[in-house]
Protein backbone atom coordinates (compact mmCIF):
# COMPACT_ATOMS: atom_id res chain seq x y z
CA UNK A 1 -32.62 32.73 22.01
CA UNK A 2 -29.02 31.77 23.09
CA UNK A 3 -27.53 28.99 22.04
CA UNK A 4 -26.23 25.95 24.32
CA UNK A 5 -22.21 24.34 23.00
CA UNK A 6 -24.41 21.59 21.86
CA UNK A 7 -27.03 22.96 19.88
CA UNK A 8 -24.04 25.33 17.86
CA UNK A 9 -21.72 22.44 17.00
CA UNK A 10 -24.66 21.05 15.64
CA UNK A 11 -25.92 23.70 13.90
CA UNK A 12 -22.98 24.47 12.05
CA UNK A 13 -21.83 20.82 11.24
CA UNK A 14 -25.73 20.29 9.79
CA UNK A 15 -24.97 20.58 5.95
CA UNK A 16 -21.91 17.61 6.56
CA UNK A 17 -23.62 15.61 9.32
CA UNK A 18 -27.30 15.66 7.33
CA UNK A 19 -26.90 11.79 8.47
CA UNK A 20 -26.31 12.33 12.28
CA UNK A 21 -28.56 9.68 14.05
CA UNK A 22 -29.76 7.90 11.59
CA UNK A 23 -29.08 4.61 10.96
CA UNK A 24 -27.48 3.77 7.57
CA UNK A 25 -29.44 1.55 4.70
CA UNK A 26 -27.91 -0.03 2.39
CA UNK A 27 -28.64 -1.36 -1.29
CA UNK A 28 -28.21 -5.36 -1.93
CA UNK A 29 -24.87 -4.89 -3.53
CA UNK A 30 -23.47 -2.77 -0.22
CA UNK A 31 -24.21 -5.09 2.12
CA UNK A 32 -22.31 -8.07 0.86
CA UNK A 33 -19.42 -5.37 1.48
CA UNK A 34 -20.32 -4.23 4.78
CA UNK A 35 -17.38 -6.07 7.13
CA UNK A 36 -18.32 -7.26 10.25
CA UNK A 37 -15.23 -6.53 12.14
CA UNK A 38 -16.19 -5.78 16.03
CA UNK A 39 -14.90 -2.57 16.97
CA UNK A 40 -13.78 -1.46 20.50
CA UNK A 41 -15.61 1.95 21.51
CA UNK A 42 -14.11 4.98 23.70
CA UNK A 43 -17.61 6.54 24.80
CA UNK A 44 -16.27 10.52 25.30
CA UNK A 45 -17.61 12.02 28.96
CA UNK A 46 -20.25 14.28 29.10
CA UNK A 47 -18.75 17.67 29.51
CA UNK A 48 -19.46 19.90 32.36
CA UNK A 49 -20.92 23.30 30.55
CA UNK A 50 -24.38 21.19 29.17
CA UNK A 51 -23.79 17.39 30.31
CA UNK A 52 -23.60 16.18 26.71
CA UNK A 53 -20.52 14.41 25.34
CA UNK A 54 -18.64 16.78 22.62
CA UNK A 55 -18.21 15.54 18.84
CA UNK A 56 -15.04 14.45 18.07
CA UNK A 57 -13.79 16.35 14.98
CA UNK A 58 -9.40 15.31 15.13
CA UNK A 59 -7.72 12.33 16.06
CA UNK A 60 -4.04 11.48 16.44
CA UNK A 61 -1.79 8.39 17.81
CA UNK A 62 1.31 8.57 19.55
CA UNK A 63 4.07 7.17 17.49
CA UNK A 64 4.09 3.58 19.39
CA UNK A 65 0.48 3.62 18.91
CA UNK A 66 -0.65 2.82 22.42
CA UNK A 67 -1.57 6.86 23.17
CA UNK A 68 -4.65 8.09 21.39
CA UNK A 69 -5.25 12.03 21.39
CA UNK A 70 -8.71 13.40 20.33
CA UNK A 71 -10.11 16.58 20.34
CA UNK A 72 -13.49 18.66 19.41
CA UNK A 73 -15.71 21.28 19.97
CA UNK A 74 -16.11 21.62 24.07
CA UNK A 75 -12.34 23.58 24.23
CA UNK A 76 -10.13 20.29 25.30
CA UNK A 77 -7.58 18.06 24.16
CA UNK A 78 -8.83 14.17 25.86
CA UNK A 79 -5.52 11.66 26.07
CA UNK A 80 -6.47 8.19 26.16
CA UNK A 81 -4.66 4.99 26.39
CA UNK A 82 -5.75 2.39 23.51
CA UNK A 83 -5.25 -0.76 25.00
CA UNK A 84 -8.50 -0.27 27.48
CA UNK A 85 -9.54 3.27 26.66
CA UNK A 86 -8.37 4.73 30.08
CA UNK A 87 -9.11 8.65 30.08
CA UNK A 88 -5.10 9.46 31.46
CA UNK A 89 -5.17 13.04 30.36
CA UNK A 90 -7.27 16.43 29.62
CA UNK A 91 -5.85 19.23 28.59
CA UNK A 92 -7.45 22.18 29.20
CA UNK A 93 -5.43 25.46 28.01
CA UNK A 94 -8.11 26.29 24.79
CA UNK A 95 -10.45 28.75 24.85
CA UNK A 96 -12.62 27.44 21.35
CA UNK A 97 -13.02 24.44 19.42
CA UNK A 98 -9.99 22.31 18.87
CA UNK A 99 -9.76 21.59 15.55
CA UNK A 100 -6.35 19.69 14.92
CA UNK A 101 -4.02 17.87 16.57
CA UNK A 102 -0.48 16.16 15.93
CA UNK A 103 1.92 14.37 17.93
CA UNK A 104 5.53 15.17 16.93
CA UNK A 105 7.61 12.22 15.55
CA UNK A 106 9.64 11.89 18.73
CA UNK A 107 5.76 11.61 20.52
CA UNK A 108 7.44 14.35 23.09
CA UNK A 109 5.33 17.16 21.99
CA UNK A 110 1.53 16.89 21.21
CA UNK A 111 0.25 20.34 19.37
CA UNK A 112 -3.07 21.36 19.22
CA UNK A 113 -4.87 24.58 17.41
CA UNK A 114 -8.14 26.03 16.50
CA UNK A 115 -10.56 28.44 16.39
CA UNK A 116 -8.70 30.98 19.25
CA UNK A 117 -6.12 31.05 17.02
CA UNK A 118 -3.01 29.89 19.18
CA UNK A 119 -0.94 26.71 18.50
CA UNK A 120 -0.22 25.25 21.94
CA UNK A 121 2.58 22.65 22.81
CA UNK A 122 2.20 19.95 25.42
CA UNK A 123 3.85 17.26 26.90
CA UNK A 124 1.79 13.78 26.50
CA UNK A 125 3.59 12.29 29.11
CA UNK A 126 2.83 14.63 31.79
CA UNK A 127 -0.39 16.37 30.20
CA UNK A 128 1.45 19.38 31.06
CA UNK A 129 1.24 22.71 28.50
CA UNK A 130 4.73 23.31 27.55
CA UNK A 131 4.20 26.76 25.84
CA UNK A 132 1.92 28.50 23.35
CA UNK A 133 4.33 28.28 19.92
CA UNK A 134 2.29 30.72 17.88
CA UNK A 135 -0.68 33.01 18.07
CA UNK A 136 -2.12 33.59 14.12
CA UNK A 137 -4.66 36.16 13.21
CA UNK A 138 -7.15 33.82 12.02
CA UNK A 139 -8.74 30.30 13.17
CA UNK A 140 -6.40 27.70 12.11
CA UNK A 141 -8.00 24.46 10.65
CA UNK A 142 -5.23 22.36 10.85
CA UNK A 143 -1.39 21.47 11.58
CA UNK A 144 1.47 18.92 10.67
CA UNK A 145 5.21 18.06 11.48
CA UNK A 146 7.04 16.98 8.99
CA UNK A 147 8.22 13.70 9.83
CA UNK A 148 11.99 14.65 10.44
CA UNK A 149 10.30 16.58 13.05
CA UNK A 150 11.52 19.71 12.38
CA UNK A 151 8.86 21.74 10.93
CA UNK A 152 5.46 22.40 11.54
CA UNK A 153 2.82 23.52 8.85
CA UNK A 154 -0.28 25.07 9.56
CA UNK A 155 -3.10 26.43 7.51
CA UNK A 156 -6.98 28.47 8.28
CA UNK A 157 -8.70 30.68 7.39
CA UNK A 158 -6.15 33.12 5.69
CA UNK A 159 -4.69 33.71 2.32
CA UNK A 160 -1.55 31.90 3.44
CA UNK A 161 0.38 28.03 4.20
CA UNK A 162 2.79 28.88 7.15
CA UNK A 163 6.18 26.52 7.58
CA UNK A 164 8.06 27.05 11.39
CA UNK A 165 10.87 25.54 12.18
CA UNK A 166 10.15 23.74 15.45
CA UNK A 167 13.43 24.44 17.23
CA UNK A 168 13.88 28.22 16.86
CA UNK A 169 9.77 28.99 16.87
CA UNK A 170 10.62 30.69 13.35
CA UNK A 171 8.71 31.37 10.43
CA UNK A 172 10.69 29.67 7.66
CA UNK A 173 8.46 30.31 5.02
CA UNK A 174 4.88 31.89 4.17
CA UNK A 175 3.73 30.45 0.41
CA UNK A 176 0.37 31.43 -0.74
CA UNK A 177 -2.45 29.78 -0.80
CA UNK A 178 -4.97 29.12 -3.14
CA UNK A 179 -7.94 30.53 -1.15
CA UNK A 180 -8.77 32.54 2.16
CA UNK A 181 -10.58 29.29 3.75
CA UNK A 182 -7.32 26.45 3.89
CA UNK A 183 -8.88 23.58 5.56
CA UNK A 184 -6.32 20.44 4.97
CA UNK A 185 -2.34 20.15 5.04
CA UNK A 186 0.00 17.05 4.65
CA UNK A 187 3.84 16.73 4.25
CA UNK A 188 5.23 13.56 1.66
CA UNK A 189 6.66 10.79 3.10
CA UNK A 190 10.30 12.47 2.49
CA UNK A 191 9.45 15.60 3.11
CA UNK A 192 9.90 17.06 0.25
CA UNK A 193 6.28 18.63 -0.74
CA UNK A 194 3.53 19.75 1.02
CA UNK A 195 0.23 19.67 -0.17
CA UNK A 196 -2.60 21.91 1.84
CA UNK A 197 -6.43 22.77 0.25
CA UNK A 198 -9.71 23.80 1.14
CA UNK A 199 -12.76 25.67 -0.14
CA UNK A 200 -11.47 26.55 -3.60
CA UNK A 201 -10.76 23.32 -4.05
CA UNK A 202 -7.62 23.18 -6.08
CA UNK A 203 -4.41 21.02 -4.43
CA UNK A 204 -1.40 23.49 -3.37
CA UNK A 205 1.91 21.80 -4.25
CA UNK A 206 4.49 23.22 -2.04
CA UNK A 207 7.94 22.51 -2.22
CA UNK A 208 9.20 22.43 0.81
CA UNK A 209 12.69 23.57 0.72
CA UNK A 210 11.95 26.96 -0.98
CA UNK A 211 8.38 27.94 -0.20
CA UNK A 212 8.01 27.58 -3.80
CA UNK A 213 4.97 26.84 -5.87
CA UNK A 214 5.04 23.21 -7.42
CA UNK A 215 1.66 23.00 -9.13
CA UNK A 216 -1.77 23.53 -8.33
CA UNK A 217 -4.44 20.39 -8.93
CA UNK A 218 -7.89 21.42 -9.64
CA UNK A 219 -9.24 18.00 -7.47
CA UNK A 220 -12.57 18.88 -6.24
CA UNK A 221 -15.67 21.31 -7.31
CA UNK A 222 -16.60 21.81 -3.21
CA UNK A 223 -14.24 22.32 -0.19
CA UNK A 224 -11.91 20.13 0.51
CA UNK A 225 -11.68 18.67 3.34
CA UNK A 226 -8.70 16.27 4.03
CA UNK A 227 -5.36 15.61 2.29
CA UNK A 228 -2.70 12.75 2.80
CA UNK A 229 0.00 11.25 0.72
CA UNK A 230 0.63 7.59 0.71
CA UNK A 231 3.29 5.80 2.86
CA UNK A 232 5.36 5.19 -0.02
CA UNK A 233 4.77 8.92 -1.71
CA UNK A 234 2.84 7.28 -4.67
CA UNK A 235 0.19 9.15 -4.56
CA UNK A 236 -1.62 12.09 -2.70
CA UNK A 237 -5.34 11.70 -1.67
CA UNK A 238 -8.06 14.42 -0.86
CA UNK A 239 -11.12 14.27 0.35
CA UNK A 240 -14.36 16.98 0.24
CA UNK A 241 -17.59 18.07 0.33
CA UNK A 242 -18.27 17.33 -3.67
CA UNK A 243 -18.84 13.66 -2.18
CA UNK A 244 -15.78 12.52 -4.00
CA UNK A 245 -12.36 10.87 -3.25
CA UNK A 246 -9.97 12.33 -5.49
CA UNK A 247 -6.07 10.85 -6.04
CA UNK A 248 -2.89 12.46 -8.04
CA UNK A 249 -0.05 9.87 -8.99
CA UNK A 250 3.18 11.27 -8.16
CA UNK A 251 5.78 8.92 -9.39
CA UNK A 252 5.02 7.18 -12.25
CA UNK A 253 3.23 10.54 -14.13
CA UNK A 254 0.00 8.76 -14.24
CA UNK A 255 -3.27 10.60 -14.65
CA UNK A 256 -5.25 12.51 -11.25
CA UNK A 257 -8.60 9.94 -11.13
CA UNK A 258 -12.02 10.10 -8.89
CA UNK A 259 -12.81 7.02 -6.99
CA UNK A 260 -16.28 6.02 -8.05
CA UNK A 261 -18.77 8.32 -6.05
CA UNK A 262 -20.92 7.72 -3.14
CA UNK A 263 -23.75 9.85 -1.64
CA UNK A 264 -22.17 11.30 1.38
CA UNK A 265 -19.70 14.07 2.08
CA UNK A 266 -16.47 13.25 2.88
CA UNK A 267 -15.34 14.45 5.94
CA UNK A 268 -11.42 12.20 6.73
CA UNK A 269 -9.26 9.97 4.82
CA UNK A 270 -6.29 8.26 5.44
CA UNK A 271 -4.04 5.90 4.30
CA UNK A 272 -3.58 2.57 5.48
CA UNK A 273 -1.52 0.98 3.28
CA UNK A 274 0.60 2.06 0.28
CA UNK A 275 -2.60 1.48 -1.98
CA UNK A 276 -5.02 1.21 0.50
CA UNK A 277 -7.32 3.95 1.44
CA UNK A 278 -9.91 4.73 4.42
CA UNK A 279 -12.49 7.65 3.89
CA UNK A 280 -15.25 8.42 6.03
CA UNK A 281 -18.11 10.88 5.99
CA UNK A 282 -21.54 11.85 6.18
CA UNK A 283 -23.27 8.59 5.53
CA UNK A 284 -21.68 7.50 9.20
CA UNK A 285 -19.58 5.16 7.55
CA UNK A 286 -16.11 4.40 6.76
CA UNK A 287 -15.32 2.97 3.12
CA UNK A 288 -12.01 1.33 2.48
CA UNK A 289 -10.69 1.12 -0.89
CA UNK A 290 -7.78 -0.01 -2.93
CA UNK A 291 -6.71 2.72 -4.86
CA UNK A 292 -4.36 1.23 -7.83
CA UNK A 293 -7.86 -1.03 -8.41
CA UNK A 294 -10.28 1.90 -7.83
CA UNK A 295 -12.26 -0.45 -6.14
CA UNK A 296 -14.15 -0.31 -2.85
CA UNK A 297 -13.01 -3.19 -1.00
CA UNK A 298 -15.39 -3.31 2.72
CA UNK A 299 -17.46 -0.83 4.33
CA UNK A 300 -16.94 -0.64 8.22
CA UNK A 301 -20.40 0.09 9.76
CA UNK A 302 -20.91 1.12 13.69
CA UNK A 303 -21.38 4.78 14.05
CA UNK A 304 -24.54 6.91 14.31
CA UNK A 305 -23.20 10.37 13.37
CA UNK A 306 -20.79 11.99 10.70
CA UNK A 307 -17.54 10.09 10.55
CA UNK A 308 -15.12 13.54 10.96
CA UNK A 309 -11.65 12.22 11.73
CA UNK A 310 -9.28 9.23 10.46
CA UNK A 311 -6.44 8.05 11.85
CA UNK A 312 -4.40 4.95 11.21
CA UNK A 313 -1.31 2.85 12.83
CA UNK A 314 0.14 -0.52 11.33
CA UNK A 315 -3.72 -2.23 10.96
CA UNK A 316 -4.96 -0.62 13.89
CA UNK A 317 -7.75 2.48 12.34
CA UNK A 318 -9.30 4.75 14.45
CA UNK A 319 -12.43 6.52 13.59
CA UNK A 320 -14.13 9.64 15.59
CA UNK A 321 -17.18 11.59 14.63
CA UNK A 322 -19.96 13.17 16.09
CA UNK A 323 -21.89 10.35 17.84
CA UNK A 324 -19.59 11.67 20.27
CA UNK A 325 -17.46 7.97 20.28
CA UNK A 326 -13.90 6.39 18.86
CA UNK A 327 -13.99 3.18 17.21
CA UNK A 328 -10.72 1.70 17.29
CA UNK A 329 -10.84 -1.25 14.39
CA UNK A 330 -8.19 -4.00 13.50
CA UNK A 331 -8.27 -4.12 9.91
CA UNK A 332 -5.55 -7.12 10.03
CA UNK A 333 -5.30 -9.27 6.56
CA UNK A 334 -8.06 -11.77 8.29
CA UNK A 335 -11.29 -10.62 8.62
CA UNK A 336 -12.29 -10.99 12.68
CA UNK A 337 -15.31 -13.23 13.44
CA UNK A 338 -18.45 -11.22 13.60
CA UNK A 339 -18.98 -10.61 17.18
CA UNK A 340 -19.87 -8.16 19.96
CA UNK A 341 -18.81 -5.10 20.21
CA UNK A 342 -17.91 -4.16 23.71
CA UNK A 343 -18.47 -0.25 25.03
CA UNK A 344 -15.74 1.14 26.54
CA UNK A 345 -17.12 3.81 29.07
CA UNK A 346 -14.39 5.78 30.13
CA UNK A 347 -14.47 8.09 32.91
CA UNK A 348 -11.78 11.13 33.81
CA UNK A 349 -9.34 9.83 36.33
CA UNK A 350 -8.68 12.20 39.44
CA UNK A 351 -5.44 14.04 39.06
């Protein structure tokens, strides 16, 4: 029996997304933590292969934060405008799943990669494609600039973290990785390390100037799954499939900690403040936590399916899954008044 786009992305994402359309319950103690905050939601279009709306699986915002690029498993690249979820842009140059994203510092290039192996640059402004900047051997699972802008990391399924430099389209350096399945990649605030992981595990510490090996951090007994430092380079975070948050303090010499578990897999993370942390996951939630207190400070509550991508701009969080829909919260220092929250239906404009 073939298989429809649909019923594949589901299939594969079932072990992560064992929560997909079911509503979340809560013990006693939870719910006094669950914030109301209204969120605004970007309703994705159905696609035209099967009708159904694709999961979202990578979000990224332009540096002024009013451009929102998502991306997932029906082949495209969606650009969206945040302040009324206007559809502005599709990109259509992929042949398989999408499976990262970035916009470069500048927000002149937007990158995108995945499963057909090719890093493609575009222009956001135009929703033009630029050029293809690499073809790999293997799918690749994700991609970063550093945030001088000058080089891009990549990792996926191969024994290897690849560093470009941007300008010349060269590869600058090619450190080992820790396993053949590299799912995660980050660069520190100065740009100084890199960290990348995946199914082994372990935290690759890259330094960045020489390709050379820093240290490895045995964070997680499962996959991971997503990596970030912290705006200030105090600590790095990762996220995985072991259900549990783990963080590495990188200044002070401090001891790597767990965040106290929960019963979903964690799918995102990101940081949205120097101490402040936003994970996501199987339960359909998204958990925010202060990490120097280890303590879970508000659950955000709203979506139906796994909670796969993070993504985070002054207070302004964004959080994709696949219910097929972007929440865009304001996690400002005062809690909003509980409220409605308004559906954003957005439609492709004609080009």
């Amino acid at each position: 029996m073939s298989l429809t786009r649909r019923q594949f992305a589901l299939g594969l994402g079932s072990a992560a997304v064992c929560s997909l359309l079911v509503r979340p319950t809560f013990s006693r103690a939870a719910e006094a933590r669950v914030i109301g905050w209204p969120s605004r939601v970007v309703q994705l279009p159905p696609t035209a292969e099967d009708g159904d709306p694709p999961v979202v699986t990578a979000v990224r915002l332009h540096k002024d934060g009013q451009w929102l690029a998502t991306a997932g498993d029906d082949h495209l690249v969606h650009l969206w405008k945040l302040s009324d979820g206007a559809l502005f842009h599709k990109l259509d140059a992929h042949t398989d799943w999408v499976r990262t994203i970035d916009f470069s510092p500048d927000g002149r290039v937007l990158a995108s990669a995945g499963n057909d192996r090719r890093i493609l640059f575009w222009n956001p402004a135009t929703g033009s494609k630029t050029e293809e900047f690499a073809a790999h051997d293997a799918a690749i699972a994700a991609l970063r600039f550093s945030h001088d802008g000058k080089l891009l990391a990549t990792v996926g399924f191969e024994g290897a973290i690849r560093l470009y430099d941007v300008a010349t389209k060269q590869l600058v350096s090619q450190p080992a990785a820790p396993c053949q399945d590299m799912r995660a990649v980050a660069f520190s605030p100065d740009d100084s390390l890199l960290a990348a992981g995946g199914r082994c595990g372990a935290i690759r510490l890259i330094r960045v100037a020489t390709g050379e090996l820093v240290r490895d951090i045995p964070a997680h007994r499962q996959r991971i799954r997503a990596i970030e430092f912290s705006s200030d380079g105090s600590y790095v975070a990762s996220a995985g499939e072991d259900r549990l948050v783990h963080v590495a303090p990188l200044i002070d010499g401090g001891e790597t900690f767990h965040l106290p578990a929960r019963p979903a897999k964690v799918l995102a993370l990101v940081f949205y403040g120097p101490q402040n942390l936003a994970v996501a996951g199987s339960d359909n939630l998204v958990r925010l936590w202060d990490v120097a207190a280890r303590e879970e400070v508000g659950i955000l509550a709203g979506h139906t399916g796994s909670v796969a991508a993070l993504e985070c701009h002054d207070k302004t969080l964004i959080s994709a899954g696949y219910d097929t829909t972007v929440r865009v919260w304001e996690i400002g220092d005062q809690i909003a008044a509980v409220g409605t929250r308004p559906v954003i239906r957005s439609q492709p404009k004609t080009r």
